[in-house]
Protein backbone atom coordinates (compact mmCIF):
# COMPACT_ATOMS: atom_id res chain seq x y z
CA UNK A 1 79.47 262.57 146.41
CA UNK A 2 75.76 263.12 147.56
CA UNK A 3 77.01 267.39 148.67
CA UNK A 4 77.67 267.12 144.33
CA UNK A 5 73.99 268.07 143.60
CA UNK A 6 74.85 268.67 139.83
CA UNK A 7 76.46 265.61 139.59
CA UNK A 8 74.08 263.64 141.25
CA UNK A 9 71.20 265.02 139.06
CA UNK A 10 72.96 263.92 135.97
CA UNK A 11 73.19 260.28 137.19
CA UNK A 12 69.46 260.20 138.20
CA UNK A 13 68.91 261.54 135.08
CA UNK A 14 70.25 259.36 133.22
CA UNK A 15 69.77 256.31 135.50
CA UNK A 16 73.25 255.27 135.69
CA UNK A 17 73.65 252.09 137.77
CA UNK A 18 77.53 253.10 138.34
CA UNK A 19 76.40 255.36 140.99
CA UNK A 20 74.30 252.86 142.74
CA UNK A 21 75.29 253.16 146.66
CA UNK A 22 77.10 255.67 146.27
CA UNK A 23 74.28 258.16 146.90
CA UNK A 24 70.80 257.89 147.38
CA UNK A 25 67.68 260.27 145.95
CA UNK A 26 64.82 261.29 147.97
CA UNK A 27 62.25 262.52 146.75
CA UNK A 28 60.26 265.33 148.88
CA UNK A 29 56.76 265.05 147.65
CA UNK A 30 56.21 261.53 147.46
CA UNK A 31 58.46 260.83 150.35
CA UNK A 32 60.42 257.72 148.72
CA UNK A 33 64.07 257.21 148.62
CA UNK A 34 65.72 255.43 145.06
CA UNK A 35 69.02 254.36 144.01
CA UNK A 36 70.14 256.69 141.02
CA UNK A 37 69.35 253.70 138.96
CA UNK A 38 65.60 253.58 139.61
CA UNK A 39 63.20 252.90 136.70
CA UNK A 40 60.67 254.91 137.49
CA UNK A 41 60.50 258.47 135.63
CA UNK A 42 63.04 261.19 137.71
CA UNK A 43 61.65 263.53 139.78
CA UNK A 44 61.93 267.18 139.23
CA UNK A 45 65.09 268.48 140.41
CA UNK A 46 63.78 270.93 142.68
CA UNK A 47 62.05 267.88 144.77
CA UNK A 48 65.17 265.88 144.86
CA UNK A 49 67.36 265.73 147.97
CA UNK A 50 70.39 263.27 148.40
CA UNK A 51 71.41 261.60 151.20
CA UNK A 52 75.16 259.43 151.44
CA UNK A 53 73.19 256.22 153.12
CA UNK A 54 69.80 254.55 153.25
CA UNK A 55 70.40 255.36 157.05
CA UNK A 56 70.25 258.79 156.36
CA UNK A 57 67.16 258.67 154.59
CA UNK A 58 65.26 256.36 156.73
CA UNK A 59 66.41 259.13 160.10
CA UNK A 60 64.93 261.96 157.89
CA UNK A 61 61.76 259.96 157.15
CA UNK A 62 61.88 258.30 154.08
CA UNK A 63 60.81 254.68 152.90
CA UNK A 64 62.55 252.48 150.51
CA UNK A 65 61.17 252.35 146.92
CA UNK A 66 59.34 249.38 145.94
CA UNK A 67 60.28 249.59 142.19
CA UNK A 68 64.29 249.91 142.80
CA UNK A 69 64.36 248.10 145.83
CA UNK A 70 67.53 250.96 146.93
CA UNK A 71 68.49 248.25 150.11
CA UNK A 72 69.74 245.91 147.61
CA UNK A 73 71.81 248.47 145.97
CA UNK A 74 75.61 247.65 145.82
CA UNK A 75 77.74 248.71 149.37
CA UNK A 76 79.66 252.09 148.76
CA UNK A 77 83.05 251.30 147.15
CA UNK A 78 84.75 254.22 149.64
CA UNK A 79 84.58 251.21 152.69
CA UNK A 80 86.97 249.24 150.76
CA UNK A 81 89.16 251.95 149.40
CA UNK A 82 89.99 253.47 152.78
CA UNK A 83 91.57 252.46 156.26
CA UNK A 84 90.48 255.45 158.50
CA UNK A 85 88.43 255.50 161.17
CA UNK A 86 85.06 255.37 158.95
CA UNK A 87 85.86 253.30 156.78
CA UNK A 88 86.75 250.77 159.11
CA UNK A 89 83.17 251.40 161.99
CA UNK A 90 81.36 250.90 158.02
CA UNK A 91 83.47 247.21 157.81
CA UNK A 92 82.53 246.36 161.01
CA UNK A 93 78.83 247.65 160.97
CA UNK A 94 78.55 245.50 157.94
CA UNK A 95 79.63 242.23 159.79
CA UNK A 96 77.31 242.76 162.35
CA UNK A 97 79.28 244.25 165.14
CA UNK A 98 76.88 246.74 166.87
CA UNK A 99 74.54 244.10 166.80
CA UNK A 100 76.63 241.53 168.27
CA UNK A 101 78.47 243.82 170.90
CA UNK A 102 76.83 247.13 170.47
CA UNK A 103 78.23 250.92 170.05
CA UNK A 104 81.02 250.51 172.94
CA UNK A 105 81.99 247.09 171.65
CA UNK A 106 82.18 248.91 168.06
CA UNK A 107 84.34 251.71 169.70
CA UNK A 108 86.86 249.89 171.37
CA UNK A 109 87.56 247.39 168.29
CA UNK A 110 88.88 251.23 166.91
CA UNK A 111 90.29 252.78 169.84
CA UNK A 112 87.62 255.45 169.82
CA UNK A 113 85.01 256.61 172.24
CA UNK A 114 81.51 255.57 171.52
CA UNK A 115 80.84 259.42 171.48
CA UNK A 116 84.16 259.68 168.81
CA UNK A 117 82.55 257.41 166.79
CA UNK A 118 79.09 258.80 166.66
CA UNK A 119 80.31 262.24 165.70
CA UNK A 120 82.35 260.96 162.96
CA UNK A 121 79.81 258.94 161.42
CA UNK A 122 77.14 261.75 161.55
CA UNK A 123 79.49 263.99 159.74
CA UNK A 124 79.82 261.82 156.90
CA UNK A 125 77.16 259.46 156.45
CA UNK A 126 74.19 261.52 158.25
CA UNK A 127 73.58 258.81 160.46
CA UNK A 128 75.15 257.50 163.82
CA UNK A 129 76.22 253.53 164.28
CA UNK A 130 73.11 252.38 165.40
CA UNK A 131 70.82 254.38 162.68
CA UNK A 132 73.48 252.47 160.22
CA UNK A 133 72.91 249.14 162.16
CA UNK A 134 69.12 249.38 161.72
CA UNK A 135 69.18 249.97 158.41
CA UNK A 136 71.51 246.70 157.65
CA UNK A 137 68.55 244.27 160.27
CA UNK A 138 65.80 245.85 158.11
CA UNK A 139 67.59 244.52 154.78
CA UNK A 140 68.27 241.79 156.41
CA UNK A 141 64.83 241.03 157.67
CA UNK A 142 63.23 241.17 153.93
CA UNK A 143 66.22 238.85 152.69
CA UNK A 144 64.46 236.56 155.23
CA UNK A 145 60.80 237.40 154.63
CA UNK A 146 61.37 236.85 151.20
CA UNK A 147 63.55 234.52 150.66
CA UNK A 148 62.76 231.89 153.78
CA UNK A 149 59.70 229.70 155.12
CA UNK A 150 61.07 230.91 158.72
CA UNK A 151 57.98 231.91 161.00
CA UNK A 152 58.38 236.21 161.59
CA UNK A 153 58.86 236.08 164.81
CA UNK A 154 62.04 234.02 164.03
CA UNK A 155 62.97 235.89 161.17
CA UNK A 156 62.96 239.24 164.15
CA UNK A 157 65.73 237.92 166.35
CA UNK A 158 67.48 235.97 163.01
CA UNK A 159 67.61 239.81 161.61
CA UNK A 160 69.18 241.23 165.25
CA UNK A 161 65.89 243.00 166.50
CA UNK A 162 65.72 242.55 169.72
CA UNK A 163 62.05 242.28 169.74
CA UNK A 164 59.04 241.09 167.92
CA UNK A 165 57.46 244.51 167.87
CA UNK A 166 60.61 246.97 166.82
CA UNK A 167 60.73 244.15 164.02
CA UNK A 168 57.37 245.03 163.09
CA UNK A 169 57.91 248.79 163.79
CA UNK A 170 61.45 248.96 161.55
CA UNK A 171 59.92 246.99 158.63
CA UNK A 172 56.93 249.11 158.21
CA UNK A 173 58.68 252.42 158.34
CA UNK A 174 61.35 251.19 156.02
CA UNK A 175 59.07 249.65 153.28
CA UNK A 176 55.99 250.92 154.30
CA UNK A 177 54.50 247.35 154.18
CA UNK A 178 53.80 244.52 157.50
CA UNK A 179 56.11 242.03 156.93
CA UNK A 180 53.29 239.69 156.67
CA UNK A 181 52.51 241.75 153.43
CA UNK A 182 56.35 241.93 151.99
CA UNK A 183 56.52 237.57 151.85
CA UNK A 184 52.78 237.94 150.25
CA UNK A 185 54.08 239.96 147.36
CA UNK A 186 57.18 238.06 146.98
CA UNK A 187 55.21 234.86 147.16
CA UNK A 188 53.27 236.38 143.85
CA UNK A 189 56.48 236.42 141.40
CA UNK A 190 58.03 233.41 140.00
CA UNK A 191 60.16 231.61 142.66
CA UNK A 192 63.03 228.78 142.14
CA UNK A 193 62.05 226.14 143.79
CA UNK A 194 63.03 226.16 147.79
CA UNK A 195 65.68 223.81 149.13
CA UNK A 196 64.73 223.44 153.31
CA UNK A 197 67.71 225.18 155.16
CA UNK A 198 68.80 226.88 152.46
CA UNK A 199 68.74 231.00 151.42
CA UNK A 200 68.58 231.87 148.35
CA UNK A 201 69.69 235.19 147.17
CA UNK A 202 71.45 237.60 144.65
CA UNK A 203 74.24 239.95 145.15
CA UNK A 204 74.68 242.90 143.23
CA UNK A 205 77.61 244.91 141.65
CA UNK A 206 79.01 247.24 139.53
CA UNK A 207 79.24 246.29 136.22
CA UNK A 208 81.38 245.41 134.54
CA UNK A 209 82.42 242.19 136.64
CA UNK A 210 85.32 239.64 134.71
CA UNK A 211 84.66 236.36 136.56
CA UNK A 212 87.65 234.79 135.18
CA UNK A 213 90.35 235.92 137.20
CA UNK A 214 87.62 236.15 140.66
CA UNK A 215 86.61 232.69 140.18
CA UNK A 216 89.62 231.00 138.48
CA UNK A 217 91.75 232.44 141.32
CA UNK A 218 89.25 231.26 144.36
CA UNK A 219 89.14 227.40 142.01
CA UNK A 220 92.86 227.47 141.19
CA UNK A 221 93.97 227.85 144.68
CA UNK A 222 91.05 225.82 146.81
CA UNK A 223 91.95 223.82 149.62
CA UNK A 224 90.20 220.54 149.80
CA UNK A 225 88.37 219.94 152.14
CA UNK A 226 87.19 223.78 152.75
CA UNK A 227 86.76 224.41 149.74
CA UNK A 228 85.66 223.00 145.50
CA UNK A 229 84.20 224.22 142.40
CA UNK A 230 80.88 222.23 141.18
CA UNK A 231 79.05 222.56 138.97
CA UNK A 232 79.42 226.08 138.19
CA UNK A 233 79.83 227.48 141.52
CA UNK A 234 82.83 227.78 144.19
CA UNK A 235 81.61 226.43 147.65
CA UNK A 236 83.54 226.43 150.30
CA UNK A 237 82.48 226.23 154.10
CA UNK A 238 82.26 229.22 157.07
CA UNK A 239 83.34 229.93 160.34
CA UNK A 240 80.31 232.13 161.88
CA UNK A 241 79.85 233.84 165.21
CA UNK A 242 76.71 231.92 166.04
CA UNK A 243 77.69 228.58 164.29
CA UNK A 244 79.09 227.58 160.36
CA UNK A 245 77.50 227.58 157.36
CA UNK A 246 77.95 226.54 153.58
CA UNK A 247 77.99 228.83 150.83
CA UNK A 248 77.84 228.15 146.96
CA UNK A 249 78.51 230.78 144.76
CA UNK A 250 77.80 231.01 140.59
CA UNK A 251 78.87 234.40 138.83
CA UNK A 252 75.22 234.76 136.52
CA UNK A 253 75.29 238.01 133.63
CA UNK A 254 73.87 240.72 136.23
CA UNK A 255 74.67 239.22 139.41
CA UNK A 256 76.24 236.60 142.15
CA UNK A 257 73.60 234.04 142.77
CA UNK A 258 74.33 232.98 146.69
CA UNK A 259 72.99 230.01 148.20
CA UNK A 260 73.60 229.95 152.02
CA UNK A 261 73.38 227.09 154.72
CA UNK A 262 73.74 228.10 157.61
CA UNK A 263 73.58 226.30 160.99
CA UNK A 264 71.98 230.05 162.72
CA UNK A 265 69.89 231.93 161.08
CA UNK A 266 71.53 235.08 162.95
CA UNK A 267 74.95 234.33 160.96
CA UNK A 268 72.88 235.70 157.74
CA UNK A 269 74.06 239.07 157.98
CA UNK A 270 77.65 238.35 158.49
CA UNK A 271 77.51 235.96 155.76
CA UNK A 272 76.55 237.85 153.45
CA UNK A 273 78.86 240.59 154.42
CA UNK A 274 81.82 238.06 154.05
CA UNK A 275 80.74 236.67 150.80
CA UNK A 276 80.81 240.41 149.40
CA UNK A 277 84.05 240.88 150.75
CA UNK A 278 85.57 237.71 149.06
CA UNK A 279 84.29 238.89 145.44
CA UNK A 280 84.86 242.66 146.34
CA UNK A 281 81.59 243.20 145.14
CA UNK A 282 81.71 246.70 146.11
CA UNK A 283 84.38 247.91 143.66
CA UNK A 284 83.64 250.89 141.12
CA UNK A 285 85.46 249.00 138.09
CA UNK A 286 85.03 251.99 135.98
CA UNK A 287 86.92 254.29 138.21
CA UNK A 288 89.72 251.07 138.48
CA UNK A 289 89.75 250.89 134.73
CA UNK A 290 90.26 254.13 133.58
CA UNK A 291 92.75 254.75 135.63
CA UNK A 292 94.73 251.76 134.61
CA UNK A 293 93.66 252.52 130.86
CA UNK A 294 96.05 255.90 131.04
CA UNK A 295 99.57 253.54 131.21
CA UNK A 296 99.62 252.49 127.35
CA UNK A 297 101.16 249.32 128.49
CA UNK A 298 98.54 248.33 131.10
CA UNK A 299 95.74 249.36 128.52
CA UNK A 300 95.30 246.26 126.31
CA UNK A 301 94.92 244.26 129.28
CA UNK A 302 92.46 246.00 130.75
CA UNK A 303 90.47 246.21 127.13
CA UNK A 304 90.34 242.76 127.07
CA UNK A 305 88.87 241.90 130.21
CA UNK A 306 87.32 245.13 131.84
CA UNK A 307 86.04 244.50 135.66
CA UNK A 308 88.71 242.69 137.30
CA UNK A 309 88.12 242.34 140.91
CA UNK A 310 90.90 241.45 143.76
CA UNK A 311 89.97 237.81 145.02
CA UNK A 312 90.23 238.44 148.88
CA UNK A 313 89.55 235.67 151.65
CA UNK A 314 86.73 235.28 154.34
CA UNK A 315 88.82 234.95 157.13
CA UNK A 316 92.17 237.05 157.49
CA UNK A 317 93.75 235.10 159.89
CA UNK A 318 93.01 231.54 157.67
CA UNK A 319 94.55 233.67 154.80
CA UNK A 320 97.93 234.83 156.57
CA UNK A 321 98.52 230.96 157.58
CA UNK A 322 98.06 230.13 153.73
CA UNK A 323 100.31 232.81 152.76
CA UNK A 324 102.77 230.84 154.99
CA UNK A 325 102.43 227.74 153.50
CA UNK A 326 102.81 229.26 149.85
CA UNK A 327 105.62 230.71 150.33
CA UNK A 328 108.16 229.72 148.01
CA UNK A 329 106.41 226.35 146.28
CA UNK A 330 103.84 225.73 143.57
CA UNK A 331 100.08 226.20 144.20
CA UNK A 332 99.48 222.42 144.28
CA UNK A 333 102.23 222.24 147.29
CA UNK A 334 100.51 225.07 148.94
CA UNK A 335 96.98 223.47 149.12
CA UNK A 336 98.04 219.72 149.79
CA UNK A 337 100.20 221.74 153.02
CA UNK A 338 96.40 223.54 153.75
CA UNK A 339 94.78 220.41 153.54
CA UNK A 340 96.79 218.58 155.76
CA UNK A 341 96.11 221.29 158.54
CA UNK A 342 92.77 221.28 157.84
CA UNK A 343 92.46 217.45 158.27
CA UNK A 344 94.54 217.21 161.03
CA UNK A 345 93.01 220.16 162.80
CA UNK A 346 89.60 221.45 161.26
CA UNK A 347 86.05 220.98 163.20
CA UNK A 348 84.06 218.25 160.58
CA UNK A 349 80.63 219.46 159.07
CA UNK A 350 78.28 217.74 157.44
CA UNK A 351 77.72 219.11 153.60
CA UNK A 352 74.68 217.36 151.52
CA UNK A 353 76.68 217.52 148.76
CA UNK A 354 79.32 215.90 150.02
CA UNK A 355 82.48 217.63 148.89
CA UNK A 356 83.05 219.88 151.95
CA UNK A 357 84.23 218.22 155.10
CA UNK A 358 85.92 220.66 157.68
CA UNK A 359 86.18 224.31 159.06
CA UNK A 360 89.55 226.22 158.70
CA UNK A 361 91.04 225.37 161.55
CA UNK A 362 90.97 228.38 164.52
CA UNK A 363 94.47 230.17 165.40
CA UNK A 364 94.11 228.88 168.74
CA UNK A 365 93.19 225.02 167.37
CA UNK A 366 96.49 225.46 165.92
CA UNK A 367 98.81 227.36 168.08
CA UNK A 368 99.39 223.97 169.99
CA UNK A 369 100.40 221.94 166.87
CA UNK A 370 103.67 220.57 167.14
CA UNK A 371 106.43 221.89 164.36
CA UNK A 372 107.44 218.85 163.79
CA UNK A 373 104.73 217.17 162.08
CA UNK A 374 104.85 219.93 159.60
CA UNK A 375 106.37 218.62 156.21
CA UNK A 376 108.09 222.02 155.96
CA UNK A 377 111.55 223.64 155.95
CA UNK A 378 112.80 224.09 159.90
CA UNK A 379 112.46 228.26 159.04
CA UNK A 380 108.97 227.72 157.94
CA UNK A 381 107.69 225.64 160.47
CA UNK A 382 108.55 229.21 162.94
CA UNK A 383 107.28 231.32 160.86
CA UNK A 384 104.18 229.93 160.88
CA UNK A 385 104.45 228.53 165.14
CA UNK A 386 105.35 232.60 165.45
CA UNK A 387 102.14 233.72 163.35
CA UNK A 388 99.87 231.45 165.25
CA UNK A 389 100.86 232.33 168.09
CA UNK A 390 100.26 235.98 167.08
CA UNK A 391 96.87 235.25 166.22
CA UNK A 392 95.91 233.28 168.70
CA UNK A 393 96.43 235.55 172.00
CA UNK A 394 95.39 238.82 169.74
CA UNK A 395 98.87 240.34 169.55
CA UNK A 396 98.04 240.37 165.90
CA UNK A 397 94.96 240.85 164.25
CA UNK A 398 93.62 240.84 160.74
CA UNK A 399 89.95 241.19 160.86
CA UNK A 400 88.01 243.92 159.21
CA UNK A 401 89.08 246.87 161.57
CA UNK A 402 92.37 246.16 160.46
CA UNK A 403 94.71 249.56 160.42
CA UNK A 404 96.45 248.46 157.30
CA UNK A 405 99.74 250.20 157.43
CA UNK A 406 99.89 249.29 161.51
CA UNK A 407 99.16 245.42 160.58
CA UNK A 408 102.05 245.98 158.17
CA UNK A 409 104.63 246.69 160.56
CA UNK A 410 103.87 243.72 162.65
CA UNK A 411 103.72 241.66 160.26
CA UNK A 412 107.01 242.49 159.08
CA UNK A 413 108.41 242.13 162.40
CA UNK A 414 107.71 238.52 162.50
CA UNK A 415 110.27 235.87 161.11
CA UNK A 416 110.01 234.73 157.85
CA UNK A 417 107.68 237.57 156.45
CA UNK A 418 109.25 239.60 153.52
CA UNK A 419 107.86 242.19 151.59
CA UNK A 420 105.89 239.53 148.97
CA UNK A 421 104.20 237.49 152.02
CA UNK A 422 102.97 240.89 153.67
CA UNK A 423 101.53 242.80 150.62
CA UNK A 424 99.55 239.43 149.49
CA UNK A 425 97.97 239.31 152.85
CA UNK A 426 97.44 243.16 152.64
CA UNK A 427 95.81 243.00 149.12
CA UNK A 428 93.85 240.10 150.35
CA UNK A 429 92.99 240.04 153.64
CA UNK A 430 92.94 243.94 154.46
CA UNK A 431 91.61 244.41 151.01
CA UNK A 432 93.60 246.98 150.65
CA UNK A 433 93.16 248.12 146.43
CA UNK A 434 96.72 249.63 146.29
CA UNK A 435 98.92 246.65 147.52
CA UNK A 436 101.68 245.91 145.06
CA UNK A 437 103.71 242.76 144.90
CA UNK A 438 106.45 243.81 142.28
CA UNK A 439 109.18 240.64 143.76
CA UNK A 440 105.67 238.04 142.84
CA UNK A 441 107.43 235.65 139.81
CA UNK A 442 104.16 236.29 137.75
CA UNK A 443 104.34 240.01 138.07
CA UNK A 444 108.27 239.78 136.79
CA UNK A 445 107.37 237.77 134.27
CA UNK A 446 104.50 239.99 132.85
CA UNK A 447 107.02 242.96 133.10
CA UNK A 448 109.29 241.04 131.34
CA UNK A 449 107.04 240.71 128.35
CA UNK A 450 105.59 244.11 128.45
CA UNK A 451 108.21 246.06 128.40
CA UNK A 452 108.08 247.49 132.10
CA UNK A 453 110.97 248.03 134.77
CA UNK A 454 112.55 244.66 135.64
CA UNK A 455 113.75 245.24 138.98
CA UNK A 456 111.02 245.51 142.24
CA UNK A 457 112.38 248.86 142.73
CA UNK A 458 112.02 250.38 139.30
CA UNK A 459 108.94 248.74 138.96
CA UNK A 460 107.36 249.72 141.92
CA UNK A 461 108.43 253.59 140.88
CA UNK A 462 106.87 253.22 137.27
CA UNK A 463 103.55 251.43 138.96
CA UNK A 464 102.96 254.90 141.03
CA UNK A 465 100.82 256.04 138.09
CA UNK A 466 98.90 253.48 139.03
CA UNK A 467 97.95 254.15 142.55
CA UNK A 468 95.82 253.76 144.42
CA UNK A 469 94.68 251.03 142.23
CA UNK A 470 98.20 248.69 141.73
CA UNK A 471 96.05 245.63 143.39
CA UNK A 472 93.62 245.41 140.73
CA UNK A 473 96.89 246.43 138.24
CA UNK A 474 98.77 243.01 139.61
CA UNK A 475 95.16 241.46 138.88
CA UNK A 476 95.69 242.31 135.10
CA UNK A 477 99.67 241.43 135.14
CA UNK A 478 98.59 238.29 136.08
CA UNK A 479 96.69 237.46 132.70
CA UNK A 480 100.06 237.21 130.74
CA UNK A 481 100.98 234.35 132.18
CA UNK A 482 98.63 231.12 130.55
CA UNK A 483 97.76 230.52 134.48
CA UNK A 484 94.65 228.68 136.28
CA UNK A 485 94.17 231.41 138.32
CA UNK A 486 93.09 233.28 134.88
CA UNK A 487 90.07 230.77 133.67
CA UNK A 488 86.69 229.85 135.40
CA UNK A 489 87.23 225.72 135.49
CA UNK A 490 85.57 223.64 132.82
């Protein structure tokens, strides 16, 4: 969108938050970069420039406003809408790849060159993986600054720097402040009071956001143990890279307010990253909507609860063995069959609160369970053996450099996986937005009473006006049915 200069004018213009990471503004006199949203009065249009990342603006030399804050701007909603090559480096970037394994280990996740991937990204984002990666550690670092007692020279290697002094360096080319200086002026506003080990923070969207379905959905369907709603919030534990963490999560009028445990402070950025992806936080609901609006039978639904989001998991491969377990009996029987795993098999934690107790347990913790201690049909219990399996020596893999349509096919080639089991992992462990599950009972029941096609095949034909949305179309199906999954708990 950013080569759209007219367009992009209009939204600064007007200050519409709709556009926020999509593009940013800088501004060539005062050197500053904005999201389109920024308070402040808008430039003339002659000293505007727009870049598609903050990336791109920090490479071409400018800092981050201090009013508008543009690194806490909502992720681009093209990463989730996509499954090519960039789409799936920005995933990856976002979970902390490069910093974990660097450019080559980001390159051979995608079955590029390092040199591949650099091209590509410079071509569309105007910055290569690393430029991107920098930009995430600084974000990352004020989170920490600002949000944390942690001494700096913790908070550097937390971030990813790999030194004290490119910590320094980063943060006072980004905001043009010393770090010392960003936790001073945080430390002046009005703070909730701290909690030791615990980060405190807000995640943004795209309004408008319907928590009912996001958060009835994650309550409805929470496996004990792993996961509970309390007082307000869904918590519900993590499996990390450097350790595990804790993460509570209350839907507020202009935002997700996050509070994170974490055993590693380095996990932040990943956690964060994860959370995002569970609430697709990144959506553009008013693309979504409209859309939707144009089938007259889909239209009432959406005018009654605008902002749907597509509940998606934290872990594909915990998902996938859920999706096993569900298929075919009630929600209840589904999570009392995920608890039992999780009991039998899950690494304990230790929660203050009390109500969390285990990890997911690993593919490989589970691919030596034996088939017959599973209270399940004979044809389930391979299913799932065969999916473990799968997961556990990486024949299969569902992560967030999944190639959607590839994962597909070998998903379909396993035993016991029909089309229902393989589009509700695709909708919500790939995240892929135009997943359709037209054999799901609630979706043939919701046709039923609408007035839509009743078989899967005419259905599926009459739901191609809705592409390349029909995940977020099932999300509004779903509401005709008086279902859990459609309230946030008392």
């Amino acid at each position: 969108m950013h080569t759209d200069t007219e367009r992009c004018v209009r939204a600064v213009q007007s200050k519409d938050a709709r556009f926020d990471g999509w593009f940013f503004t800088a501004v060539l006199t005062t050197r500053i970069y904005c999201r389109p949203s920024c308070p402040v009065v808008p430039p003339k249009v002659r000293n505007m420039t727009f870049y598609p990342s903050a990336a791109a603006c920090q490479q071409a030399g400018f800092r981050a406003c201090k009013r508008c804050r543009p690194d806490t701007s909502p992720g681009s909603p093209e990463w989730n809408a996509r499954a090519d090559s960039v789409a799936r480096a920005m995933r990856l970037i976002r979970d902390g790849v490069v910093d974990r394994e660097g450019v080559p280990g980001l390159a051979s996740r995608l079955g590029y060159s390092a040199r591949q991937i650099e091209r590509q990204l410079l071509a569309e984002l105007g910055a290569g993986p690393l430029a991107l990666a920098r930009a995430q550690r600084a974000q990352t670092a004020r989170l920490l600054i600002e949000t944390t007692t942690l001494p700096l020279a913790e908070v550097a290697f937390a971030a990813g720097f790999s030194s004290v002094r490119t910590f320094n360096e980063t943060v006072r080319e980004v905001f043009a402040l010393a770090p010392g200086e960003l936790r001073t002026r945080a430390a002046r506003g009005p703070l909730a009071p701290a909690t030791p080990g615990v980060i405190a923070l807000r995640l943004p969207y795209r309004a408008p956001l319907n928590p009912s379905n996001l958060f009835g959905h994650l309550a409805a369907t929470a496996v004990p143990g792993i996961e509970e709603w309390r007082d307000g919030a869904y918590r519900r534990t993590l499996t990390l890279p450097y350790g595990h963490g804790i993460v509570a999560l209350t839907p507020q009028p202009d935002h997700i307010a996050c509070r994170l445990s974490l055993t590693d402070p380095r996990d932040l950025t990943q956690a964060i990253s994860r959370c995002r992806w569970l609430l697709d936080l990144d959506a553009d609901p008013v693309a979504v909507d409209s859309q939707l609006r144009t089938d007259p039978l889909l239209a009432p639904l959406v005018d009654a609860g605008p902002g749907r989001r597509v509940p998606r998991t934290v872990d594909g491969a915990e998902f996938a063995v859920r999706a096993v377990l569900g298929q075919q009996v009630s929600t209840a029987a589904a999570r009392t069959h995920a608890a039992r795993l999780v009991t039998a098999h899950g690494v304990e934690v230790e929660d203050p609160e009390g109500g969390l107790t285990h990890l997911f347990p690993a593919p490989q913790a589970l691919a030596g369970l034996d088939p017959e201690s599973l209270a399940l049909p004979r044809t389930r219990r391979t299913t799932l053996t065969t999916l473990v399996a799968s997961l556990a020596d990486g024949t299969l893999r569902l992560g967030t450099d999944t190639d959607w349509e590839r994962a597909r096919a070998e998903l379909s080639a396993l035993p016991g996986f029909g089309p229902w089991t393989v589009e509700v992992i695709a909708m919500r462990a790939f995240g892929d937005p135009d997943a359709f599950l037209p054999t799901d009972l609630g979706i043939r029941r919701a046709a039923e009473r609408l007035g839509l096609p009743a078989t899967p095949a005419a259905l599926t034909a009459r739901a191609a006006d809705w592409r390349p949305w029909r995940a977020y179309a099932v999300q509004y199906l779903w509401t005709v049915d008086d279902h859990p999954i459609n309230h946030l708990p008392a």
